[in-house]
N, C-alpha and C. Protein backbone atom coordinates (compact mmCIF):
# COMPACT_ATOMS: atom_id res chain seq x y z
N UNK A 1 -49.86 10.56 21.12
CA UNK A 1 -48.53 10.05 20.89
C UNK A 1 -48.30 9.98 19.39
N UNK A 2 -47.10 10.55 19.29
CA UNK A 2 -46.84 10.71 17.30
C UNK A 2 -46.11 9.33 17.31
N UNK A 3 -46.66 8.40 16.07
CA UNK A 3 -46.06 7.49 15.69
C UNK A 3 -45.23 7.65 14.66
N UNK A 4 -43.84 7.23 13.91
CA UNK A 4 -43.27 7.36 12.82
C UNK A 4 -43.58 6.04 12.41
N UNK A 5 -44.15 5.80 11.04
CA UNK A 5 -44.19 4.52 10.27
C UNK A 5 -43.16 4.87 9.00
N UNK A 6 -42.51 3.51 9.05
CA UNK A 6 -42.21 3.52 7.42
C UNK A 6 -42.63 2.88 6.72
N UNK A 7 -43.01 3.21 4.95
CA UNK A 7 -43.67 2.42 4.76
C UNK A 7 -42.49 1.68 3.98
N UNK A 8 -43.14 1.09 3.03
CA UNK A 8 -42.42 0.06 1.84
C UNK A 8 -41.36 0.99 1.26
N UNK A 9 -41.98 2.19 0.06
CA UNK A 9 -42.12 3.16 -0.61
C UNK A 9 -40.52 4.14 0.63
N UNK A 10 -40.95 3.98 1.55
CA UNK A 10 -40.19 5.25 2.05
C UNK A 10 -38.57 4.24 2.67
N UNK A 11 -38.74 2.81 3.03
CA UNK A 11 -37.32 2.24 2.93
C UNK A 11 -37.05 2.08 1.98
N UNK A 12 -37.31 1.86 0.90
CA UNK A 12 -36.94 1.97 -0.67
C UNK A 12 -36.11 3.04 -1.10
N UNK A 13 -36.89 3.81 -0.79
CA UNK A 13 -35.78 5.63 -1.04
C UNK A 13 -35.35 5.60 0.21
N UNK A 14 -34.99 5.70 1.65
CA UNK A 14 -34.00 5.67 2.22
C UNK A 14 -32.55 4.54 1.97
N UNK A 15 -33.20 3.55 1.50
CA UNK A 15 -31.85 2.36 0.65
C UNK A 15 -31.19 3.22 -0.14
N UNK A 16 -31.68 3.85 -1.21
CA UNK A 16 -31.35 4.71 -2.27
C UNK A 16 -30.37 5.56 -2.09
N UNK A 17 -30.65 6.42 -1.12
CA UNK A 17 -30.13 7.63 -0.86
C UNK A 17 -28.94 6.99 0.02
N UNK A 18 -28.95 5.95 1.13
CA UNK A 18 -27.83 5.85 1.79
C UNK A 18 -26.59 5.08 0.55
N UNK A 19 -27.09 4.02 -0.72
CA UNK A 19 -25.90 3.63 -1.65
C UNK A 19 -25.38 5.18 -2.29
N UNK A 20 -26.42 6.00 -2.52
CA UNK A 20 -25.64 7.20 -3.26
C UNK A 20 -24.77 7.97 -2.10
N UNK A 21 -25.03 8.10 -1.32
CA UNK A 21 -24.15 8.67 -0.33
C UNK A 21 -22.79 7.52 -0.33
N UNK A 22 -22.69 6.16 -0.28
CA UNK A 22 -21.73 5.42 0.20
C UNK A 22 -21.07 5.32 -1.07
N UNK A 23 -21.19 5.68 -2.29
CA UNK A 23 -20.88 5.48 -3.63
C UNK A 23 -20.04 7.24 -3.62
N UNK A 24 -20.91 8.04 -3.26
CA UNK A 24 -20.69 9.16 -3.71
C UNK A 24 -18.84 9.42 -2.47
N UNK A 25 -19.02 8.35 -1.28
CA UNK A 25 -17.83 8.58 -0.62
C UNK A 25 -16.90 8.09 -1.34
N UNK A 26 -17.00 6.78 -1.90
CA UNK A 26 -15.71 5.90 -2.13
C UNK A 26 -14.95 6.57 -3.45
N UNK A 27 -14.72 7.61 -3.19
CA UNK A 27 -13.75 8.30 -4.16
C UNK A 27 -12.51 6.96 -4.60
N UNK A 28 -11.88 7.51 -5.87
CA UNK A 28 -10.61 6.83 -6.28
C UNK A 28 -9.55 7.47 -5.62
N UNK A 29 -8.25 6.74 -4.62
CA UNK A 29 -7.11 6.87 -4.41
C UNK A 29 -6.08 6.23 -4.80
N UNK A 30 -5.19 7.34 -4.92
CA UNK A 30 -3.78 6.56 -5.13
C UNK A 30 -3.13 5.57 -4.04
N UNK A 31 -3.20 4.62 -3.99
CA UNK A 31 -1.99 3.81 -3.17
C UNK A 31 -0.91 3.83 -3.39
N UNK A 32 0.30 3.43 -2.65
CA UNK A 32 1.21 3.71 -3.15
C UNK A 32 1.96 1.92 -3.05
N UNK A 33 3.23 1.91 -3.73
CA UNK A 33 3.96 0.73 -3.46
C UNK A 33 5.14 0.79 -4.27
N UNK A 34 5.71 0.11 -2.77
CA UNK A 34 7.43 0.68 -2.84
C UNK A 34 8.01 -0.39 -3.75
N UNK A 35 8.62 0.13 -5.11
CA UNK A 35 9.12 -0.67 -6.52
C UNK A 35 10.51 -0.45 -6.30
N UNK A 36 11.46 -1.81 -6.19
CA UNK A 36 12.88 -1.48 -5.89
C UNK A 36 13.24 -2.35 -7.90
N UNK A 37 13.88 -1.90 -8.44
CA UNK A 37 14.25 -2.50 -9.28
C UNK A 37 15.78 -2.88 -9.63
N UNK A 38 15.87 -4.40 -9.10
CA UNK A 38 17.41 -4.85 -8.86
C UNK A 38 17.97 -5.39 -10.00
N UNK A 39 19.10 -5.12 -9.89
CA UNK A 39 19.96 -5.77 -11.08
C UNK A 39 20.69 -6.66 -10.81
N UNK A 40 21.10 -7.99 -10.95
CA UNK A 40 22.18 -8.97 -10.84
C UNK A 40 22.79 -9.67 -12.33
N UNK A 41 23.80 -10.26 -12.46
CA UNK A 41 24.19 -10.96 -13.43
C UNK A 41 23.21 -11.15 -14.77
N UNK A 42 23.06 -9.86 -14.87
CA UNK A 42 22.06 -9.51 -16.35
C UNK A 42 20.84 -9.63 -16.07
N UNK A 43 20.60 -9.47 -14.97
CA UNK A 43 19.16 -9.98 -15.14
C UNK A 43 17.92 -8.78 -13.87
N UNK A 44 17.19 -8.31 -14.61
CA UNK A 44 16.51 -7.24 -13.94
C UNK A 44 14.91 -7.81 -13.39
N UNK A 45 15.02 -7.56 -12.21
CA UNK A 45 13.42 -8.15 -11.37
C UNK A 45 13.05 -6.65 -10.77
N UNK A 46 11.74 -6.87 -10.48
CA UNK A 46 10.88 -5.82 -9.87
C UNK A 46 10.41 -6.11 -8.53
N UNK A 47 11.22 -5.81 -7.59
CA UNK A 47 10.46 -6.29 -6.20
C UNK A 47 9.32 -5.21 -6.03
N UNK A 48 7.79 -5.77 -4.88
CA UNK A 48 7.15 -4.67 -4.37
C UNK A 48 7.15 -4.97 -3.00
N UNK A 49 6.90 -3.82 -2.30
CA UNK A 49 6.70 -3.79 -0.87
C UNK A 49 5.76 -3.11 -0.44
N UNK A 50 4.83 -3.33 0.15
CA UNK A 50 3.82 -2.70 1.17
C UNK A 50 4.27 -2.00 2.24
N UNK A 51 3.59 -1.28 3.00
CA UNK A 51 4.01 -0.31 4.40
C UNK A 51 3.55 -1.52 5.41
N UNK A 52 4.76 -1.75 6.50
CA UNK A 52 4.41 -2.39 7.37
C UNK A 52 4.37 -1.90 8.78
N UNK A 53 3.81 -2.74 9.83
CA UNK A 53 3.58 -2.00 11.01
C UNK A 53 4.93 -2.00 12.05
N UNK A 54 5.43 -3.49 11.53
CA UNK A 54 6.74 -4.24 12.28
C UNK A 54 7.85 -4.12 11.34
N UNK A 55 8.88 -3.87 11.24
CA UNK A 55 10.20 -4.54 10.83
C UNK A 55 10.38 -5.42 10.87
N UNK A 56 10.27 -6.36 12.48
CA UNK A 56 10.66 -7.49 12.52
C UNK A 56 10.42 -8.80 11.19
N UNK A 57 9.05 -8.29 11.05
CA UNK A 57 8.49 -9.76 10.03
C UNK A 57 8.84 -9.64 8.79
N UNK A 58 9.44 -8.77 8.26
CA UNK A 58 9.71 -8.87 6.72
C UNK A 58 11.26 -9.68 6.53
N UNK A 59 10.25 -9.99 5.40
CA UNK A 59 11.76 -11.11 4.86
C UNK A 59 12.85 -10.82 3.62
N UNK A 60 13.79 -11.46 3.78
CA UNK A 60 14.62 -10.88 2.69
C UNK A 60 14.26 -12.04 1.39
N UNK A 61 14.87 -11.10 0.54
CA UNK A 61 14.57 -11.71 -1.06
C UNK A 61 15.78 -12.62 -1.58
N UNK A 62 15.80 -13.15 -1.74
CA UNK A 62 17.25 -13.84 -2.70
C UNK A 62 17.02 -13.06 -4.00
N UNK A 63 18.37 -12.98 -4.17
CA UNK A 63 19.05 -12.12 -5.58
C UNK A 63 20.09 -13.21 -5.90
N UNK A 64 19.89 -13.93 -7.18
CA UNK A 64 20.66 -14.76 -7.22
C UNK A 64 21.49 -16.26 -6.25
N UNK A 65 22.08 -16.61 -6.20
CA UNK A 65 22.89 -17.55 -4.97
C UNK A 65 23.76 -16.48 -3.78
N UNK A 66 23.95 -15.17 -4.35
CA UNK A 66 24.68 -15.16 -3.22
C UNK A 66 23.83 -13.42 -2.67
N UNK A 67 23.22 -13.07 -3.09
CA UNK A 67 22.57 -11.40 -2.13
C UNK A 67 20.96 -11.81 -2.23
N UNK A 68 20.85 -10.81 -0.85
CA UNK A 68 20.17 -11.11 -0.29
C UNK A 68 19.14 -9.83 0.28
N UNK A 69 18.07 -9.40 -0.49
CA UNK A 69 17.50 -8.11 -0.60
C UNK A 69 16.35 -7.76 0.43
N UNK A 70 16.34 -6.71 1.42
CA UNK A 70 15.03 -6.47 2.30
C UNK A 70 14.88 -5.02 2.12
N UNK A 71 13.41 -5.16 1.99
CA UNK A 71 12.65 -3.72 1.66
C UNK A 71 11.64 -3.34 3.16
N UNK A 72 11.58 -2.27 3.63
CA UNK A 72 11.01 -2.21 5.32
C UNK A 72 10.65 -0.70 4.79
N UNK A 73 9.31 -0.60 4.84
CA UNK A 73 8.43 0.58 4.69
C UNK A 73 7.46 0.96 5.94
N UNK A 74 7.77 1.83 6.68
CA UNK A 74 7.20 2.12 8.07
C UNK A 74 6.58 3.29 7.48
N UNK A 75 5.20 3.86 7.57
CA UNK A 75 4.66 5.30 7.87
C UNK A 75 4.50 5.51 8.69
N UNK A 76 4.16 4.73 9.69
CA UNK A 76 3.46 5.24 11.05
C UNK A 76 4.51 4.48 11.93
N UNK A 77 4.77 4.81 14.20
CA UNK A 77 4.37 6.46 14.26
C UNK A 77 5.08 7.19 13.04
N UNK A 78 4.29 8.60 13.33
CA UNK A 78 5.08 9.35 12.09
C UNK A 78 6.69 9.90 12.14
N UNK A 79 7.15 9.40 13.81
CA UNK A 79 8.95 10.16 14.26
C UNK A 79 9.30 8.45 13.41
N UNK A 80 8.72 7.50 12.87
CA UNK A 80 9.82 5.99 12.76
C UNK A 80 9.39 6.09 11.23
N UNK A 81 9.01 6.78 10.87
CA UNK A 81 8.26 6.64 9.24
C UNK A 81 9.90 6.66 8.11
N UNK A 82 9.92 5.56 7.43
CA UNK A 82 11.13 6.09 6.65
C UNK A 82 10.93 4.09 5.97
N UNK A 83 11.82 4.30 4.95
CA UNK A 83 11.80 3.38 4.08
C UNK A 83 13.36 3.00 4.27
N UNK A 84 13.72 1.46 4.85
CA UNK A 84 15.24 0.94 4.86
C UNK A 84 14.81 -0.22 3.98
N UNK A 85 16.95 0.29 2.77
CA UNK A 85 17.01 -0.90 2.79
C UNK A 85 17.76 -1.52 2.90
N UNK A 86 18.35 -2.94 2.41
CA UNK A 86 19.39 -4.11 3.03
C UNK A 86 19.45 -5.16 1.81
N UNK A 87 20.99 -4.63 2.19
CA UNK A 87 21.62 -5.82 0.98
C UNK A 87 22.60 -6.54 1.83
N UNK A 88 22.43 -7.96 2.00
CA UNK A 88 22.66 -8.40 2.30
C UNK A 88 23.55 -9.78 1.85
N UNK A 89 24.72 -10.46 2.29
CA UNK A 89 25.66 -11.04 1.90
C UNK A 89 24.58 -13.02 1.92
N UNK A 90 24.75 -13.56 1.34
CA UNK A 90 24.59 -15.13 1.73
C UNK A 90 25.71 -15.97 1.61
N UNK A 91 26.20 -16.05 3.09
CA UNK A 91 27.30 -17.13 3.61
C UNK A 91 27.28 -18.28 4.10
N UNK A 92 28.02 -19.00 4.28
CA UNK A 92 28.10 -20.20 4.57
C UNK A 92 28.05 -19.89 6.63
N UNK A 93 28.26 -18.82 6.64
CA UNK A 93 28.10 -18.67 8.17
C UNK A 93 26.99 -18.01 8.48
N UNK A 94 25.96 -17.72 7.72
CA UNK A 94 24.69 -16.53 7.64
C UNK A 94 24.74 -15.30 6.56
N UNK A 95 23.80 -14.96 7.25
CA UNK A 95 23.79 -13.64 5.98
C UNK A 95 24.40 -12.64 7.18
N UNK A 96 25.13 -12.18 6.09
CA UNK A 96 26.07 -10.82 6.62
C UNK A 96 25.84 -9.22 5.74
N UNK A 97 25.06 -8.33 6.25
CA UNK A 97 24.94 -7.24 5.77
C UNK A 97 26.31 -6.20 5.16
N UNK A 98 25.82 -5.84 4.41
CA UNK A 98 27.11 -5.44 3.37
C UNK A 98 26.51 -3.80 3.00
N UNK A 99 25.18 -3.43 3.04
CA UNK A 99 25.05 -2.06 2.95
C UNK A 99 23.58 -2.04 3.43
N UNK A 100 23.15 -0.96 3.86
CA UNK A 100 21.88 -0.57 4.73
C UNK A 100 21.92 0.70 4.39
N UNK A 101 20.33 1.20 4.07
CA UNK A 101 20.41 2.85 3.38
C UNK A 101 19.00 3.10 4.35
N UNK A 102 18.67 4.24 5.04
CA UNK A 102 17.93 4.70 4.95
C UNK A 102 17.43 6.00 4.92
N UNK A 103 15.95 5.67 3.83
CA UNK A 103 15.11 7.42 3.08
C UNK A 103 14.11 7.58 4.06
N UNK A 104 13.91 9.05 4.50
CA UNK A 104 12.66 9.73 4.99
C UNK A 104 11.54 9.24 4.21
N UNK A 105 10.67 9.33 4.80
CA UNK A 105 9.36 8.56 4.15
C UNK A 105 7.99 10.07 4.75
N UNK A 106 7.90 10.45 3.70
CA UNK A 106 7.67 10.34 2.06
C UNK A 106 8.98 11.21 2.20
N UNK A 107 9.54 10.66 0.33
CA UNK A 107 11.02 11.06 0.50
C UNK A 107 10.71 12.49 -0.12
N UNK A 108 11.95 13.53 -0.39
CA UNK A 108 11.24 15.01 -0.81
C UNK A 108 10.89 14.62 -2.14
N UNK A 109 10.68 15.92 -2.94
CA UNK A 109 10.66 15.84 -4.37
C UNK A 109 11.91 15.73 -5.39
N UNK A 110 11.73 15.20 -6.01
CA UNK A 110 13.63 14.88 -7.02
C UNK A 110 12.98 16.04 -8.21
N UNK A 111 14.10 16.34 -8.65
CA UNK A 111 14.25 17.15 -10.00
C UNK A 111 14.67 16.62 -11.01
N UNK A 112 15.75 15.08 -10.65
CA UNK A 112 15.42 14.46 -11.86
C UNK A 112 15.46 12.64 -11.21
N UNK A 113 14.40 12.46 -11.76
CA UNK A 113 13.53 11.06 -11.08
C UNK A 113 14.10 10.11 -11.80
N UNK A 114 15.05 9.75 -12.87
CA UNK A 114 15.36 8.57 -13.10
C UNK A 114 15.30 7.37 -12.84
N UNK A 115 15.91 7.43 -11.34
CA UNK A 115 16.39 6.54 -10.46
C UNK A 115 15.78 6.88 -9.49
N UNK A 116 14.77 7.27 -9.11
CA UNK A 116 13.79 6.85 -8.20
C UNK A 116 14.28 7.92 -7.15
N UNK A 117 14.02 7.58 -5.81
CA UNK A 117 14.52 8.15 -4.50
C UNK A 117 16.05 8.29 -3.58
N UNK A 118 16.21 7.12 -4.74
CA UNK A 118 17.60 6.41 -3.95
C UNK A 118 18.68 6.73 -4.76
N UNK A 119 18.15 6.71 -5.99
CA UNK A 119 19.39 7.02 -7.07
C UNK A 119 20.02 5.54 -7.06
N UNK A 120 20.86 5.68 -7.72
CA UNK A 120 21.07 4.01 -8.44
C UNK A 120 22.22 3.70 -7.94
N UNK A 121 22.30 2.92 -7.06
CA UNK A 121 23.30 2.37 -5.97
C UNK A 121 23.73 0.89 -6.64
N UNK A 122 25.05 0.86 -6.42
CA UNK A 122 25.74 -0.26 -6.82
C UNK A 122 26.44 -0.95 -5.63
N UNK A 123 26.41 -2.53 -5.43
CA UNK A 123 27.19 -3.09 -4.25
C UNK A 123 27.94 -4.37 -5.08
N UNK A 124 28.89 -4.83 -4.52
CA UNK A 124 29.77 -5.55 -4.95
C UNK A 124 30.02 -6.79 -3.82
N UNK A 125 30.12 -7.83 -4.59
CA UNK A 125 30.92 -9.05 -3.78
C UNK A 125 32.02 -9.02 -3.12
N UNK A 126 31.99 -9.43 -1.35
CA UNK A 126 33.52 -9.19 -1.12
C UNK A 126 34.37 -10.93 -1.54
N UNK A 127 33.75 -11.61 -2.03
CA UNK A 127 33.75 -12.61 -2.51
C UNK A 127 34.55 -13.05 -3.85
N UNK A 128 33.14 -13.16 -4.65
CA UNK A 128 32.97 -13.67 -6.34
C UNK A 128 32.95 -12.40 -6.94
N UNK A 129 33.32 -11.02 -6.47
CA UNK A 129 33.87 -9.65 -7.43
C UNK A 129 32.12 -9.78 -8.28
N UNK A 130 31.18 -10.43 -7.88
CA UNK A 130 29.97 -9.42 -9.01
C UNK A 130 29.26 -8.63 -8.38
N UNK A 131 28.15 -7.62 -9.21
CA UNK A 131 27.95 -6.76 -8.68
C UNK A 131 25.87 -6.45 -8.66
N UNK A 132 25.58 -6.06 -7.90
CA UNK A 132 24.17 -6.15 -7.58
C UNK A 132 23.68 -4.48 -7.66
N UNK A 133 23.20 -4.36 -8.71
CA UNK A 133 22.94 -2.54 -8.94
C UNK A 133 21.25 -2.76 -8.56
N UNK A 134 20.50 -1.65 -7.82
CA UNK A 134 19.23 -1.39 -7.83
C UNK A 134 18.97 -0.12 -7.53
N UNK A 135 17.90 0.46 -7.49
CA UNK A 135 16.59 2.02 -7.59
C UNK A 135 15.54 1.33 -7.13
N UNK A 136 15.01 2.63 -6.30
CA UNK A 136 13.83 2.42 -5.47
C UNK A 136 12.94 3.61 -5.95
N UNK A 137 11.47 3.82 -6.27
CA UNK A 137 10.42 4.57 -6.47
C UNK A 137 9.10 3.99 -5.64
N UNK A 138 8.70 5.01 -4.91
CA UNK A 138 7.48 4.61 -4.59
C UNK A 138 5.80 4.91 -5.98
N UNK A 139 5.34 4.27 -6.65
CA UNK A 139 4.39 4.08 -7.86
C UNK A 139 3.08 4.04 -6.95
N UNK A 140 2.23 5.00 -7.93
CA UNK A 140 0.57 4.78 -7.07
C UNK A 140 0.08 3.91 -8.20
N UNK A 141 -1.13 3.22 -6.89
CA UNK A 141 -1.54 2.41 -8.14
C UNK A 141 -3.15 2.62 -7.60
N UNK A 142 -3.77 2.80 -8.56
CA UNK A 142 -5.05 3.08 -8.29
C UNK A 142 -6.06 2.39 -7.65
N UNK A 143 -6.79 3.15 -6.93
CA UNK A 143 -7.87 1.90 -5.95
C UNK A 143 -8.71 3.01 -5.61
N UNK A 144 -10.02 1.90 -4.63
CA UNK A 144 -10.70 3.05 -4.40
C UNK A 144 -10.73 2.84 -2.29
N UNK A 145 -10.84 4.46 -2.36
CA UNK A 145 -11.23 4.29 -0.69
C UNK A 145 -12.43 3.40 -0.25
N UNK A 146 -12.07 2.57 0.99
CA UNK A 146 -13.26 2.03 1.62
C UNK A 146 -14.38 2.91 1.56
């Protein structure tokens, strides 16, 4: 009967060889994350958004006292994959949607990227007449694969 022993010496270099293999996988990837950059009453913020599995659970942002911003990044399945977004009104009776856009996800290639995917969309108060300008880009940000 053939026995296999290991010794000390030989799990030592099998440790070895399996970190260089698990090192040699975890290549660097790009992640990505969806950068909407809004404008209100002078004043410019950077929202981010992650890819989510649900719609339902994402929440909207306050933009000032009266708009009301949601970012919804689906990839998967791949027929629902697309990036919406929502600007939304804040009333004394609820929030009331005032414009809803949605991009194919991944969106094509632009020729001139300024303004991101969306190009630079402007919405207005049916209210207080001000106005809420934003652009959307999806930005990689570096990491490494599991």
């Amino acid at each position: 009967m053939l026995q296999h022993r290991v010794t000390s010496a030989g799990s030592r270099r099998y440790g070895r060889c399996l970190l260089a293999a698990t090192l040699l996988c975890a290549r660097p990837v790009a992640a990505e994350t969806l950068l909407c950059h809004v404008s209100y009453g002078g004043e410019t913020q950077i929202l981010h958004a992650e890819p989510v599995a649900s719609p339902y659970a994402v929440p909207v942002q306050a933009i000032g006292s009266y708009f009301l911003f949601r970012m919804v990044w689906q990839k998967e399945p791949a027929d629902l994959a697309a990036i919406k977004l929502y600007v939304l009104a804040a009333s004394d009776g609820g929030a009331v949607p005032i414009q809803q856009l949605t991009h194919l996800y991944p969106p094509p290639a632009l020729s001139r990227p300024e303004y991101g995917f969306t190009g630079l969309n402007s919405v207005y108060e049916p209210v207080r007449d001000g106005e809420l300008q934003y652009w959307c880009e999806l930005s990689a940000v570096a990491g490494r694969a599991p």
